[in-house]
C-alpha atoms as a PDB file:
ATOM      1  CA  UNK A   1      63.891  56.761 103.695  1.00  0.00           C
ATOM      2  CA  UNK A   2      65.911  56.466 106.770  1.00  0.00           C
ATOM      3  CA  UNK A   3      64.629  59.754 109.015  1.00  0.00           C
ATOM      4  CA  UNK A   4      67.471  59.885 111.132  1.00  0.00           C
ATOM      5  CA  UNK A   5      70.202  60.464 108.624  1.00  0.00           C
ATOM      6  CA  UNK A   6      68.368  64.381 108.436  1.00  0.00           C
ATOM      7  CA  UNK A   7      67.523  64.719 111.865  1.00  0.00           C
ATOM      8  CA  UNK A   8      71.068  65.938 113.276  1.00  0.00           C
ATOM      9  CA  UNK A   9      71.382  68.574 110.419  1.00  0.00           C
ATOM     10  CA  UNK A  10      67.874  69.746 111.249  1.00  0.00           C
ATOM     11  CA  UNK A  11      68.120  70.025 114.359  1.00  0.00           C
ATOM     12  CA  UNK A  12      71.085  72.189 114.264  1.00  0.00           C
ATOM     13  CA  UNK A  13      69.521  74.234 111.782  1.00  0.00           C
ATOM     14  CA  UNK A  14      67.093  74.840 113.852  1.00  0.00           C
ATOM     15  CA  UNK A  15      68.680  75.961 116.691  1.00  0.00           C
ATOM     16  CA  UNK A  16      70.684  78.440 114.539  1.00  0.00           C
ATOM     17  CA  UNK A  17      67.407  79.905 113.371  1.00  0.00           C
ATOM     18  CA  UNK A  18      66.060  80.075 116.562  1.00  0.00           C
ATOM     19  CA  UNK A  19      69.551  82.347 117.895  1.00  0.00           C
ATOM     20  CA  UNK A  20      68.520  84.538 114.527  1.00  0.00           C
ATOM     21  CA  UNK A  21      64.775  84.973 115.515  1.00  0.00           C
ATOM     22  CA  UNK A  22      64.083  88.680 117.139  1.00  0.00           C
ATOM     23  CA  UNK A  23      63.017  88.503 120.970  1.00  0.00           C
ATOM     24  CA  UNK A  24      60.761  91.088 121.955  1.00  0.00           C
ATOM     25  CA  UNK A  25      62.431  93.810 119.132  1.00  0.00           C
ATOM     26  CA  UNK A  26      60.276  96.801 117.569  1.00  0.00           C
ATOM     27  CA  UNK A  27      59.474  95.602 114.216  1.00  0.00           C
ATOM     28  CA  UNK A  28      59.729  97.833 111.066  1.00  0.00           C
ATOM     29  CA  UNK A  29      56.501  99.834 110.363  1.00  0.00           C
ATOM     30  CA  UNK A  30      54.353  98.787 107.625  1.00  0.00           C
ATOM     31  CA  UNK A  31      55.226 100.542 104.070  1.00  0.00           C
ATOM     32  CA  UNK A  32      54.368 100.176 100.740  1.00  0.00           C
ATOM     33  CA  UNK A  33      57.781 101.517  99.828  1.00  0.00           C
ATOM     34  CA  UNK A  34      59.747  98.107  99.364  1.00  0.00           C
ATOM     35  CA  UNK A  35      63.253  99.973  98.692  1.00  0.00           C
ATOM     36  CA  UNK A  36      62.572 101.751 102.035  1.00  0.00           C
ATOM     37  CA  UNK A  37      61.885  98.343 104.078  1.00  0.00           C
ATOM     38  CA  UNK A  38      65.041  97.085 102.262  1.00  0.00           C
ATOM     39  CA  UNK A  39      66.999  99.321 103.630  1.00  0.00           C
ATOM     40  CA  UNK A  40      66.077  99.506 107.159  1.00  0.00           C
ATOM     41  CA  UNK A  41      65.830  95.982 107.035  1.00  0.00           C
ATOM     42  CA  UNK A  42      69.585  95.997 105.909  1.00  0.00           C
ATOM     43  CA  UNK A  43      70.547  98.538 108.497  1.00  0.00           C
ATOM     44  CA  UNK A  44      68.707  96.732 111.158  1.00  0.00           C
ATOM     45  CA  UNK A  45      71.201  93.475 110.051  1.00  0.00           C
ATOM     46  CA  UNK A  46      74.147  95.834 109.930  1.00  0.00           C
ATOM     47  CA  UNK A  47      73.752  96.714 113.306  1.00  0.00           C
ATOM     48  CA  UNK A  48      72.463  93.523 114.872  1.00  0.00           C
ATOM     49  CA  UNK A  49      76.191  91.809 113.201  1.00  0.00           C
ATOM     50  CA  UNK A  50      78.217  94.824 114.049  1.00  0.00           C
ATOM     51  CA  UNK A  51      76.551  94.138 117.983  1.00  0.00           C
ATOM     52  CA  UNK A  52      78.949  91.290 118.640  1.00  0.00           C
ATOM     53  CA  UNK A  53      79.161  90.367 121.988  1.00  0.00           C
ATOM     54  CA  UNK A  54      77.349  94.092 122.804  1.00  0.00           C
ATOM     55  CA  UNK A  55      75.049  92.304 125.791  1.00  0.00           C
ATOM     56  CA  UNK A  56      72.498  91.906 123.461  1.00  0.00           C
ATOM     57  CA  UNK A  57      72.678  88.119 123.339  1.00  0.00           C
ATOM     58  CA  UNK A  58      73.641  87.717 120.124  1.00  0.00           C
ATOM     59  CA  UNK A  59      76.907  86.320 119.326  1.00  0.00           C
ATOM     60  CA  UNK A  60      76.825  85.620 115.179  1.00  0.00           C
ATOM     61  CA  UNK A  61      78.997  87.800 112.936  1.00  0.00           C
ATOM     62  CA  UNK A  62      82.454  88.339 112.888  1.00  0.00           C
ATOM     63  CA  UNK A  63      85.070  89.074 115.329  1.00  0.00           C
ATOM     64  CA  UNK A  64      87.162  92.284 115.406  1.00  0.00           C
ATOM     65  CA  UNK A  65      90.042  89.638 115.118  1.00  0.00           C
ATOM     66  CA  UNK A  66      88.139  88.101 112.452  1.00  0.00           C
ATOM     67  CA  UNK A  67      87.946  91.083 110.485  1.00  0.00           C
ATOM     68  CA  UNK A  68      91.657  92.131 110.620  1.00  0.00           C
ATOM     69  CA  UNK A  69      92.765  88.434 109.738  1.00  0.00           C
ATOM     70  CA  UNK A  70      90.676  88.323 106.525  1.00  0.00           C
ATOM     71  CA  UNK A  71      91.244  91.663 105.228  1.00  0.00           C
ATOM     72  CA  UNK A  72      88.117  92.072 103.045  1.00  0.00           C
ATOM     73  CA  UNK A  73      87.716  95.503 103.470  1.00  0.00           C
ATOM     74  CA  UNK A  74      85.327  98.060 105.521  1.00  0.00           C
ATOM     75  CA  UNK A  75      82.166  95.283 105.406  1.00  0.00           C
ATOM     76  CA  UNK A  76      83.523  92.142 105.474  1.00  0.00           C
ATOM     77  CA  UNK A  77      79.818  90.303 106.108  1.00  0.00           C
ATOM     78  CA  UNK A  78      78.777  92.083 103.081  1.00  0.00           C
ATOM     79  CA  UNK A  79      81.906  90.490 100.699  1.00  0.00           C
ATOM     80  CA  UNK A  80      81.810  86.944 102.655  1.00  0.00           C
ATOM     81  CA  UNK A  81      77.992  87.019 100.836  1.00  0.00           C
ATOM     82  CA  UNK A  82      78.680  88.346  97.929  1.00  0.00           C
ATOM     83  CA  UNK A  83      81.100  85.981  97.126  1.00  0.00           C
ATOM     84  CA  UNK A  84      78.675  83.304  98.129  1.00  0.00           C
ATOM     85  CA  UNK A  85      75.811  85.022  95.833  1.00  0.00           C
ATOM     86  CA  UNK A  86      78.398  84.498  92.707  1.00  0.00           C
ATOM     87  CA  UNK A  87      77.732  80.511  93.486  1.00  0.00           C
ATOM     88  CA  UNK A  88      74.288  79.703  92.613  1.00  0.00           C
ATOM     89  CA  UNK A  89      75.541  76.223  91.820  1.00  0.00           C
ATOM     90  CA  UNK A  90      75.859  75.665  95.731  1.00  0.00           C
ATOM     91  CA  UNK A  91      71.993  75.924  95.877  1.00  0.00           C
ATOM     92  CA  UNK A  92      70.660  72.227  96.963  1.00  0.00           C
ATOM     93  CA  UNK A  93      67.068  72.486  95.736  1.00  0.00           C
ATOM     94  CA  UNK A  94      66.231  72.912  92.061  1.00  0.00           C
ATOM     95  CA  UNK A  95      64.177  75.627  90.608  1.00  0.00           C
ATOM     96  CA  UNK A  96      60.570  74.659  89.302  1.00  0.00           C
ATOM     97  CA  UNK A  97      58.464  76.658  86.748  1.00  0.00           C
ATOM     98  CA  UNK A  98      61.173  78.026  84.446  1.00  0.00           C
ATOM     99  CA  UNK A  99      62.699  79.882  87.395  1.00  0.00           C
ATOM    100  CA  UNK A 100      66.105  80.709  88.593  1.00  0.00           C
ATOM    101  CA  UNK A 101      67.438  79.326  91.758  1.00  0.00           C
ATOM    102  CA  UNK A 102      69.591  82.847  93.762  1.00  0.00           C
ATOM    103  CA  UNK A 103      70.574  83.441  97.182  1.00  0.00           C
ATOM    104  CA  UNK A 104      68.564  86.231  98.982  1.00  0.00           C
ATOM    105  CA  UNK A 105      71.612  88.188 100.300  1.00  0.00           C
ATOM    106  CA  UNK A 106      69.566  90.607 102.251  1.00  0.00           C
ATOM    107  CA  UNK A 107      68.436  87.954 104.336  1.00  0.00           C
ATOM    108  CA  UNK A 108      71.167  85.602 104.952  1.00  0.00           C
ATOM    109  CA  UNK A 109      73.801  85.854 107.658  1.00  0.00           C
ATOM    110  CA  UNK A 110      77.332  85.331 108.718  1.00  0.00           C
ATOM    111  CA  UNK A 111      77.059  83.332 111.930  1.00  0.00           C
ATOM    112  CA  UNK A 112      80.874  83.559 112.415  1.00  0.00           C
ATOM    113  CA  UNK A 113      83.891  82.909 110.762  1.00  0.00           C
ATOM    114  CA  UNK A 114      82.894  79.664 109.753  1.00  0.00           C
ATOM    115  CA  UNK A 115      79.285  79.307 108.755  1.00  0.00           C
ATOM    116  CA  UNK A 116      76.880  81.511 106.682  1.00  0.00           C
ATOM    117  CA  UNK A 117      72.831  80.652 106.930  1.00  0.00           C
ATOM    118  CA  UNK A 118      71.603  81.469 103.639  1.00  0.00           C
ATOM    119  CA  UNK A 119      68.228  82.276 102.060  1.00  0.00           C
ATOM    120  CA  UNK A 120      67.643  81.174  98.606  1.00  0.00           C
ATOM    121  CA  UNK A 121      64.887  81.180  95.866  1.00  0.00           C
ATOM    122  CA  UNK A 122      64.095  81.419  92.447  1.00  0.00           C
ATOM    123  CA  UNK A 123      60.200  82.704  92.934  1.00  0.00           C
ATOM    124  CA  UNK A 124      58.083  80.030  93.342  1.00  0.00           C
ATOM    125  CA  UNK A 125      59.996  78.111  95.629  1.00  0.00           C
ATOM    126  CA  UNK A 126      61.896  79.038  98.563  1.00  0.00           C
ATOM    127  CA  UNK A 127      65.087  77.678 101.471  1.00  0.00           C
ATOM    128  CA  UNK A 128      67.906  77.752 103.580  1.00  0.00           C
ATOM    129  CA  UNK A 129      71.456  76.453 103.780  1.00  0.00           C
ATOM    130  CA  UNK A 130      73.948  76.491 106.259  1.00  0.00           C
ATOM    131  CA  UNK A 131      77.336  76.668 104.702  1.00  0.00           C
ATOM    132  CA  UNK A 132      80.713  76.196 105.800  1.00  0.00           C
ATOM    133  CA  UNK A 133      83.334  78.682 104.255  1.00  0.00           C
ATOM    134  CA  UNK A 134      87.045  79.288 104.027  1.00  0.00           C
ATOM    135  CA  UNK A 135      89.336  81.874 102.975  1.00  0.00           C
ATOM    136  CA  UNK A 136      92.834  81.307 102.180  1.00  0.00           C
ATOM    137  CA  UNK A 137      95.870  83.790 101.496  1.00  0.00           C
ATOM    138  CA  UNK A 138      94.603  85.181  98.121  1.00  0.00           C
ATOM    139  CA  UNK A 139      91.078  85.642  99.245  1.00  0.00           C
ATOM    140  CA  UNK A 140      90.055  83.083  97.127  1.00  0.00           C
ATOM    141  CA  UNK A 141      86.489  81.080  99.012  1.00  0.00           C
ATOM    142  CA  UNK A 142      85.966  77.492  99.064  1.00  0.00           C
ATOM    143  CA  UNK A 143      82.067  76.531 100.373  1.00  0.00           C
ATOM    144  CA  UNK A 144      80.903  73.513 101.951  1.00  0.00           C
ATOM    145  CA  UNK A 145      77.263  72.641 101.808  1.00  0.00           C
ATOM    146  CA  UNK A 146      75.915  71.102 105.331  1.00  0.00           C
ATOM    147  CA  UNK A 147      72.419  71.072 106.045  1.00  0.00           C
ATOM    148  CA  UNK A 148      69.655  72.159 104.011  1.00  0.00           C
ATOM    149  CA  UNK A 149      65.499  72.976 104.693  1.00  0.00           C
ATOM    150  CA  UNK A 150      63.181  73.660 102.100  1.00  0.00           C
ATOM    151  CA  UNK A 151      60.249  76.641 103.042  1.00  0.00           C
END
């Protein structure tokens, strides 16, 4: 197997991940209530996307530009992943154990308005996937698989 046909995708995919990783953040407190840690977790995302260009160093989610072009309504990150959710044919690696390959929405992220990094599993096995996306005039998506990493 010829290496060096995976090593540009994984490279970049690793980069992205390492923009995503928290520097030197307060981490959620330990709970046992899982809905709880869902949502601050989700709030925590909200805010981090909403934070563009906010000094904080990160520069992934959508523009303010972005958001009026595509029209998708108050939370456009939110419908850019749904829409990718409804697509569990786009997943690269194939479930094992009688399971069913899904995308873990709470965990994957618009970078911009061009790529999503997305977190998928079906419960015994787990990845990510960078995808490309597009929206034309009816809001209609077309996705574009470009690098994938198994967990």
């Amino acid at each position: 197997m010829d290496f060096r046909r995976y090593l540009i995708p994984m490279v970049l995919l690793g980069m992205i991940i390492s923009l995503l990783l928290p520097r030197g953040e307060e981490t959620a407190p330990e709970t046992s209530d899982a809905k709880q840690v869902e949502e601050s977790q989700s709030q925590s995302l909200a805010s981090k996307v909403r934070s563009y260009g906010a000094g904080t160093g990160r520069v992934y989610g959508l523009t303010d530009n972005d958001r009026r072009e595509f029209n998708l309504g108050a939370n456009p990150e939110r419908r850019i992943l749904q829409e990718l959710g409804k697509r569990p044919d786009l997943i690269p690696q194939t479930a094992v154990l009688g399971g069913t390959m899904a995308f873990v929405l709470h965990e994957s992220v618009v970078l911009n308005r061009h790529w999503v990094l997305a977190v998928f599993e079906d419960g015994h096995v787990r990845g990510q996937a960078l995808y490309e996306y597009q929206i034309n005039g009816q809001d209609e998506f077309s996705w574009k698989l470009l690098a994938s990493q198994p967990d």
